[in-house]
N, C-alpha and C. Protein backbone atom coordinates (compact mmCIF):
# COMPACT_ATOMS: atom_id res chain seq x y z
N UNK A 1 85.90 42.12 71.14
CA UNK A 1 86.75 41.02 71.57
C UNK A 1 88.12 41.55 71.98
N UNK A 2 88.41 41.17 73.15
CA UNK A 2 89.91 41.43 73.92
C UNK A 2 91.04 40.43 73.14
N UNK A 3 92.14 41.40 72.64
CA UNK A 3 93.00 40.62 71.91
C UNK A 3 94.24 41.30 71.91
N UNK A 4 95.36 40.56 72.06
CA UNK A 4 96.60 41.77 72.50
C UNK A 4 96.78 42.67 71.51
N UNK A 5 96.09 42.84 70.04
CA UNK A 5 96.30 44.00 69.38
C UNK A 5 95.34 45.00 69.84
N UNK A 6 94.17 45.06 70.70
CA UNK A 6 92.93 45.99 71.26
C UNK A 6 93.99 46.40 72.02
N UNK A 7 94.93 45.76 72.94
CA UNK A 7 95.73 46.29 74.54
C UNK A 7 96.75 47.17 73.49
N UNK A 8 97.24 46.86 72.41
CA UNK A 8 98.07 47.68 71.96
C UNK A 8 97.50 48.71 71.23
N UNK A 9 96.48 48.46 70.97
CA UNK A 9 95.63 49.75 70.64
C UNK A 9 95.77 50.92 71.38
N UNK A 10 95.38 50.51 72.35
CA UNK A 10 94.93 51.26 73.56
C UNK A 10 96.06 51.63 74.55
N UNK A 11 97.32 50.80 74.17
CA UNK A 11 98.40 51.50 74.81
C UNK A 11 99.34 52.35 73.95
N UNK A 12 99.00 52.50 72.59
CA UNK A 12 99.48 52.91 71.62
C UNK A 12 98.72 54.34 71.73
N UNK A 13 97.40 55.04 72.35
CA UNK A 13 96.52 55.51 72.31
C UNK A 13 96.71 56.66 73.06
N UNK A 14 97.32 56.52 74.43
CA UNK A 14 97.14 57.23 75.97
C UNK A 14 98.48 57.07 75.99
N UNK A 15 99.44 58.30 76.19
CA UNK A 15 100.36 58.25 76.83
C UNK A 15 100.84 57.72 78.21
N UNK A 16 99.55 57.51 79.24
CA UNK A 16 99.35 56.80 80.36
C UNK A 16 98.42 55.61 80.30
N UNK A 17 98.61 54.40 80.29
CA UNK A 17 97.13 53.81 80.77
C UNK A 17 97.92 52.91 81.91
N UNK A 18 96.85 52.56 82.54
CA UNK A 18 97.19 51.28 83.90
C UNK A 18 95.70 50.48 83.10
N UNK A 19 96.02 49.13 83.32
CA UNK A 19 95.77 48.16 83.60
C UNK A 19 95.13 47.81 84.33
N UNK A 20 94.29 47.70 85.54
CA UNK A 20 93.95 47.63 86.65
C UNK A 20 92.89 47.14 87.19
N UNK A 21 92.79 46.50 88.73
CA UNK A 21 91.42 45.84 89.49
C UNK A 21 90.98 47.27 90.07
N UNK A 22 89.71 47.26 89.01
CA UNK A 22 88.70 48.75 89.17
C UNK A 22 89.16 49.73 88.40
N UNK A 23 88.87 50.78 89.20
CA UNK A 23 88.04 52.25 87.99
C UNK A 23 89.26 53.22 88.39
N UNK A 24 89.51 53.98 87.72
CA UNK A 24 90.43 55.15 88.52
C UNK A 24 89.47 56.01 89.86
N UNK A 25 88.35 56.13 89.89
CA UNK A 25 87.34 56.28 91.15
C UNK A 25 87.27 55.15 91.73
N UNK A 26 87.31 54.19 91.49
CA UNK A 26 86.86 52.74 92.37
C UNK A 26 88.27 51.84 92.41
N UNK A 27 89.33 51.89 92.63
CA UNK A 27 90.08 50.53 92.41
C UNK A 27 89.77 49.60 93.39
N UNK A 28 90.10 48.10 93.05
CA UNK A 28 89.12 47.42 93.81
C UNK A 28 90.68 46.41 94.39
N UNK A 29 92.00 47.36 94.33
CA UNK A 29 92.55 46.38 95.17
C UNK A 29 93.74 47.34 95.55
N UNK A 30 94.71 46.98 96.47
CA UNK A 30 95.40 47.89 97.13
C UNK A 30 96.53 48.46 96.09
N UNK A 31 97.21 47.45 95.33
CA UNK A 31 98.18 47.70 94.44
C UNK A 31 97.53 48.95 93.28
N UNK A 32 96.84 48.06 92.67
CA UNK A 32 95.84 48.60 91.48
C UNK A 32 95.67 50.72 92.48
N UNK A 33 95.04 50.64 93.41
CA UNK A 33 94.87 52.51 94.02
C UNK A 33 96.38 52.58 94.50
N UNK A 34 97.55 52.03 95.16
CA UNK A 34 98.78 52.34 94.55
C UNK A 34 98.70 53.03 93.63
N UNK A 35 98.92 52.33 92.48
CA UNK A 35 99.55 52.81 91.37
C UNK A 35 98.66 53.98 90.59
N UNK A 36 97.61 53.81 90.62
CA UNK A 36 96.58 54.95 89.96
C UNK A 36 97.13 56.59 91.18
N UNK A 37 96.83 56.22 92.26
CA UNK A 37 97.76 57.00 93.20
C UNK A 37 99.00 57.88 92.85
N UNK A 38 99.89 57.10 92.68
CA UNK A 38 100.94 57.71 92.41
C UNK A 38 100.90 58.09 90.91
N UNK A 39 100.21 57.41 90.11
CA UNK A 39 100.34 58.10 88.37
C UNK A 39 99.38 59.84 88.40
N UNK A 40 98.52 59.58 89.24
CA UNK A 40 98.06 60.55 90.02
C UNK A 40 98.56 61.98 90.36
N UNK A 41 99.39 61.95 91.20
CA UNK A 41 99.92 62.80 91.39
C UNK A 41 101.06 63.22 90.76
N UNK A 42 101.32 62.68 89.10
CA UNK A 42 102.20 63.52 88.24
C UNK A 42 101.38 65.21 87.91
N UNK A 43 100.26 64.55 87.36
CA UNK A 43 99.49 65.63 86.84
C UNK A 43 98.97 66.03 85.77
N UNK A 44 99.05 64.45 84.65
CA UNK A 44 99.22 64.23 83.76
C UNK A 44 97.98 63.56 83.59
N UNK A 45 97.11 63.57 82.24
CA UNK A 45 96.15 63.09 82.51
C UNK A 45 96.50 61.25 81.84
N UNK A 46 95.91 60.64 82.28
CA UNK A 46 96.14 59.10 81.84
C UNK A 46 94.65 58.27 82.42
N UNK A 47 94.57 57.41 81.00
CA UNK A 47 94.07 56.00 80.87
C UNK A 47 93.53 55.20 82.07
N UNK A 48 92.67 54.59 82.85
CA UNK A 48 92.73 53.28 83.38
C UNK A 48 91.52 52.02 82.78
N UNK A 49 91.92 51.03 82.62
CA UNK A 49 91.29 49.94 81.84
C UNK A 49 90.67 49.17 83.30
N UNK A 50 89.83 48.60 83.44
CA UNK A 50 89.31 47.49 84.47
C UNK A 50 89.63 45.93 84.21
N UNK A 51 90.33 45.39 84.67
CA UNK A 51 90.46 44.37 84.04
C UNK A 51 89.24 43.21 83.59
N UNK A 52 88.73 43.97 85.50
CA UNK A 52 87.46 43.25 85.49
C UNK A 52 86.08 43.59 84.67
N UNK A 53 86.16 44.18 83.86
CA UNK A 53 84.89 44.72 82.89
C UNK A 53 84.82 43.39 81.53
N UNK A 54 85.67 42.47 81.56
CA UNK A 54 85.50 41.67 80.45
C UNK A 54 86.48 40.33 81.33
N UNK A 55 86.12 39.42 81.21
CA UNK A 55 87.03 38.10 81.42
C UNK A 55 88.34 37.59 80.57
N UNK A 56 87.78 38.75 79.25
CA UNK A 56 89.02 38.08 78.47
C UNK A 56 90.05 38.87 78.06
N UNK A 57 89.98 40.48 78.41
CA UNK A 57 90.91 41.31 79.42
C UNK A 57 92.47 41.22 79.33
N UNK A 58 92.23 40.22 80.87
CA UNK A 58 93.60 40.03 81.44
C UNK A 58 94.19 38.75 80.80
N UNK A 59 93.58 37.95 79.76
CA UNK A 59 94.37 37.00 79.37
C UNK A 59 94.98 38.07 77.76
N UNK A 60 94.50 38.45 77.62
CA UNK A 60 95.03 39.37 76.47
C UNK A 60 96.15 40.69 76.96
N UNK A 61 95.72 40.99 77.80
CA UNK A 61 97.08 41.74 78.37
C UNK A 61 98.36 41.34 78.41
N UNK A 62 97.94 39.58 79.43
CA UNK A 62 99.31 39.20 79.91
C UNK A 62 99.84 38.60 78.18
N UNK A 63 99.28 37.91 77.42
CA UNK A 63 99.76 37.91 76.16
C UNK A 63 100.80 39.38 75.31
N UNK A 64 100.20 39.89 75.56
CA UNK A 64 100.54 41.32 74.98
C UNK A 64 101.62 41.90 75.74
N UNK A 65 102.10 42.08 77.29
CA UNK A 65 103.17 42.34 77.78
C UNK A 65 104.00 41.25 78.19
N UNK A 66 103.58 40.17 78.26
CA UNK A 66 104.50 39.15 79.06
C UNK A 66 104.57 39.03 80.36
N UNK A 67 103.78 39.72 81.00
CA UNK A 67 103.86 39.96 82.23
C UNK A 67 102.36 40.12 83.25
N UNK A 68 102.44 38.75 84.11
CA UNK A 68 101.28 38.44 84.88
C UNK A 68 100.61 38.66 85.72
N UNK A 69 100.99 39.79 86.24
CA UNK A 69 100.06 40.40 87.35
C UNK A 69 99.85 41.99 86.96
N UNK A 70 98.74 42.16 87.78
CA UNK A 70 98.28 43.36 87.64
C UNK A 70 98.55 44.56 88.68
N UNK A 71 98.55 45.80 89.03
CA UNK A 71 98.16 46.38 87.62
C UNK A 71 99.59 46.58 86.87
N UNK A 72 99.31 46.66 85.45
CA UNK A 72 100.01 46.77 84.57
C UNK A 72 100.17 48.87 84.16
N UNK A 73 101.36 49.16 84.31
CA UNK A 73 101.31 50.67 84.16
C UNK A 73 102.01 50.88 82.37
N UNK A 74 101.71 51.39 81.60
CA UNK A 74 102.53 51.56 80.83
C UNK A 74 102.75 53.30 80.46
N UNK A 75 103.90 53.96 79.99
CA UNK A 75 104.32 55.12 79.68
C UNK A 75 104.71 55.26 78.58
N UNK A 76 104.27 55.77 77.76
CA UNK A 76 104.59 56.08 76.29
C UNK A 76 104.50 55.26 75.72
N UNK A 77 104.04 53.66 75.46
CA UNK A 77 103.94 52.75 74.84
C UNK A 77 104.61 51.57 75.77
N UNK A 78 104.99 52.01 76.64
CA UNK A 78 106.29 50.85 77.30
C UNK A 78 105.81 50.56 78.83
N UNK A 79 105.96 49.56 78.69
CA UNK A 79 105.40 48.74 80.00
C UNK A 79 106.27 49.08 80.96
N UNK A 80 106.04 49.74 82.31
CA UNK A 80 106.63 50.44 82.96
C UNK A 80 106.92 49.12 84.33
N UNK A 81 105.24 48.22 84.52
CA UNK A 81 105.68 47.49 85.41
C UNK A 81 104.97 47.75 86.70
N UNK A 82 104.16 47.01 87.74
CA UNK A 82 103.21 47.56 88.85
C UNK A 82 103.34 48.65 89.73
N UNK A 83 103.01 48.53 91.25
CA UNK A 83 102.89 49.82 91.57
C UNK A 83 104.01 49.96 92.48
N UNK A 84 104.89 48.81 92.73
CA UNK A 84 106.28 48.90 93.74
C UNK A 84 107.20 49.55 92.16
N UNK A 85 107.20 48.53 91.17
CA UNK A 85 108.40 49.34 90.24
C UNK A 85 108.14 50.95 90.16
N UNK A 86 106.66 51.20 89.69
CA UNK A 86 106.46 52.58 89.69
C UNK A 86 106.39 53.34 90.84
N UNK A 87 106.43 52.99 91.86
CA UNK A 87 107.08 53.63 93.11
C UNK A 87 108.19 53.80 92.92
N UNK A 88 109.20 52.90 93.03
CA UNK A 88 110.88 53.27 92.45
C UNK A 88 110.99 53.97 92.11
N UNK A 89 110.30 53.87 90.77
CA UNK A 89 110.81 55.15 89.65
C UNK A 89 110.48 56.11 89.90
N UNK A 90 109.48 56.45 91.07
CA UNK A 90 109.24 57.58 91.15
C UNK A 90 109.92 58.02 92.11
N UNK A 91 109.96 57.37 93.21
CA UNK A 91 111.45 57.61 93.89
C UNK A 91 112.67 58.56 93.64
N UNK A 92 113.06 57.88 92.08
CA UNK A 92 114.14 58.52 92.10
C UNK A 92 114.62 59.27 90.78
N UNK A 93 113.01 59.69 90.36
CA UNK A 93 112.38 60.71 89.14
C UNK A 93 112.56 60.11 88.04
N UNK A 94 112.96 58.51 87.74
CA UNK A 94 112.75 57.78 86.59
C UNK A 94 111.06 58.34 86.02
N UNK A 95 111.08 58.12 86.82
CA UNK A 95 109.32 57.93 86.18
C UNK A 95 108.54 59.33 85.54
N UNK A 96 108.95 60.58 86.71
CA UNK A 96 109.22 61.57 85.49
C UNK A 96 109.06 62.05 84.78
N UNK A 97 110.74 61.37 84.63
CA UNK A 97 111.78 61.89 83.18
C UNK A 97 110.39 61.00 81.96
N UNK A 98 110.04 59.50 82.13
CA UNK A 98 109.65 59.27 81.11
C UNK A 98 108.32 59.96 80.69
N UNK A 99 107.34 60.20 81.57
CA UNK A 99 106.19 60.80 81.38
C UNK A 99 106.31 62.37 80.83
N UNK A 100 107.37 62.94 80.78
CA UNK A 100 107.70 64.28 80.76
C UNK A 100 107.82 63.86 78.91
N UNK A 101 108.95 62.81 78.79
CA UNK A 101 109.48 62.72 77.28
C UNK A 101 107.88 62.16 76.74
N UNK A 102 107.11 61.28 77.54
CA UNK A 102 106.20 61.07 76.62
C UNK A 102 104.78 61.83 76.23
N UNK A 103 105.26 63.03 76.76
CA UNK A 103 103.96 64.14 76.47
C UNK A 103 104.86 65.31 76.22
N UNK A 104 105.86 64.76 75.65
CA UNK A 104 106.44 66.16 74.54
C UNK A 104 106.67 66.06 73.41
């Protein structure tokens, strides 16, 4: 059973996970291969969840971060935010700095 303590499980778990519509081989929407994309090319290995593998998923996510759309990226425990914020940050090496601190 999907319950925002399983999402915190599991983000408590992986220094990387996304959230996401599809597979890290399959994403099944443009944002969702965004962001697997760019978490991608840190080099770091990380997490991806399907949202779509269970219906009750994404109502337990958005419980658990507060935040309603997908995909959901988180870094070290902390909700980083989809694939335009994590573009930003990667932009301008926010993103990184945190992935660097959270695998040291």
């Amino acid at each position: 059973m999907w319950t925002p303590d399983k999402i915190k499980e599991i983000v408590d778990s992986h220094q990387i996970v996304i959230f996401a519509k599809g597979t890290k081989m399959m994403p099944m929407c443009g944002f969702s291969q965004h962001a697997i994309a760019l978490v991608g090319r840190l080099g770091k290995p990380f997490e991806v969840v399907n949202i779509f593998d269970d219906p009750n998923i994404r109502p337990a996510l958005i419980e658990f971060s507060k935040w309603p759309t997908t995909p959901q990226v988180f870094v070290g425990g902390e909700l980083i935010g989809g694939s335009d914020i994590v573009e930003e940050m990667m932009n301008d090496g926010e993103l990184q700095k945190k992935v660097e601190a959270a695998f040291a």
